[in-house]
Protein backbone atom coordinates (compact mmCIF):
# COMPACT_ATOMS: atom_id res chain seq x y z
CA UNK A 1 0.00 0.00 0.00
CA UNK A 2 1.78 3.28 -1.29
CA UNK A 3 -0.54 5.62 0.73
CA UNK A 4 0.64 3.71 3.74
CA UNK A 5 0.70 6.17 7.00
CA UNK A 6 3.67 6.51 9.90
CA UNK A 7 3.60 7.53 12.98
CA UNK A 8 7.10 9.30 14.03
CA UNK A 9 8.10 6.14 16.11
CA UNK A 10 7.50 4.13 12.91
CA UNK A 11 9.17 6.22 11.15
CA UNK A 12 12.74 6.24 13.31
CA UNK A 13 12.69 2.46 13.16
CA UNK A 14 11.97 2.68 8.90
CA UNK A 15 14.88 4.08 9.09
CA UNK A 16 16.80 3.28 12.03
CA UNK A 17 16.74 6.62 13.20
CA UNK A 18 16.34 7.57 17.08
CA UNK A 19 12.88 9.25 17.28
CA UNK A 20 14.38 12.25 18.63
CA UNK A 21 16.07 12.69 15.33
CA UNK A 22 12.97 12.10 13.50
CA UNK A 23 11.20 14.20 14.96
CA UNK A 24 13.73 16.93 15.11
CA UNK A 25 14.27 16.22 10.67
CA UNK A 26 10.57 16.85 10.11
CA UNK A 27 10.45 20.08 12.54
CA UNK A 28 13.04 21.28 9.98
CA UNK A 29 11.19 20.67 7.33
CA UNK A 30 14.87 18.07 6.25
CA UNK A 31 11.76 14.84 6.04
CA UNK A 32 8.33 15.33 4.45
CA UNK A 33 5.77 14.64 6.91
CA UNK A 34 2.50 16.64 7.88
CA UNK A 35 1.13 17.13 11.49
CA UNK A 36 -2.51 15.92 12.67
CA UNK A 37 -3.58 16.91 15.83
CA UNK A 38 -0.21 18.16 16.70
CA UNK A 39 1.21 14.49 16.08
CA UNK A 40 3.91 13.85 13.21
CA UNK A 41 2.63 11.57 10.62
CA UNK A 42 4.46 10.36 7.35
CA UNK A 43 3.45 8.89 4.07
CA UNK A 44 5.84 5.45 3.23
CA UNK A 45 5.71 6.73 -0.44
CA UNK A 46 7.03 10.38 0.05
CA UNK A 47 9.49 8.79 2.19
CA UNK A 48 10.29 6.13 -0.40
CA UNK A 49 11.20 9.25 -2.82
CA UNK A 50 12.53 11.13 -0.19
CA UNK A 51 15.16 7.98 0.21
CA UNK A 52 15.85 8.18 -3.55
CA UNK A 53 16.52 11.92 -4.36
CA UNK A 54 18.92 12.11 -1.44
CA UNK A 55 20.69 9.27 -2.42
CA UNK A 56 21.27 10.65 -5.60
CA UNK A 57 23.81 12.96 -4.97
């Protein structure tokens, strides 16, 4: 499922970040996430292309 949602916890563990880190990335705006409720959430898919732009150079 491409649409998949993560919670920031999830998220750290995708990829075997500490949360704090995480959480601290997407306050930057450095990892595309969106905020519900005041809670961090993440789509796998924009993280998925996220993972491939950086990696690109």
């Amino acid at each position: 499922m491409d649409d998949e949602i993560l919670t920031i916890e999830e998220i750290a563990a995708f990829l075997k970040i500490k949360e704090k880190t995480a959480y601290d990335l997407a306050a930057k705006g450095k990892l595309p996430g969106f905020k519900v409720g005041g809670a961090w959430r993440f789509r796998r898919s924009d993280i998925e292309q996220w993972i491939e732009e950086s990696t690109k150079g």
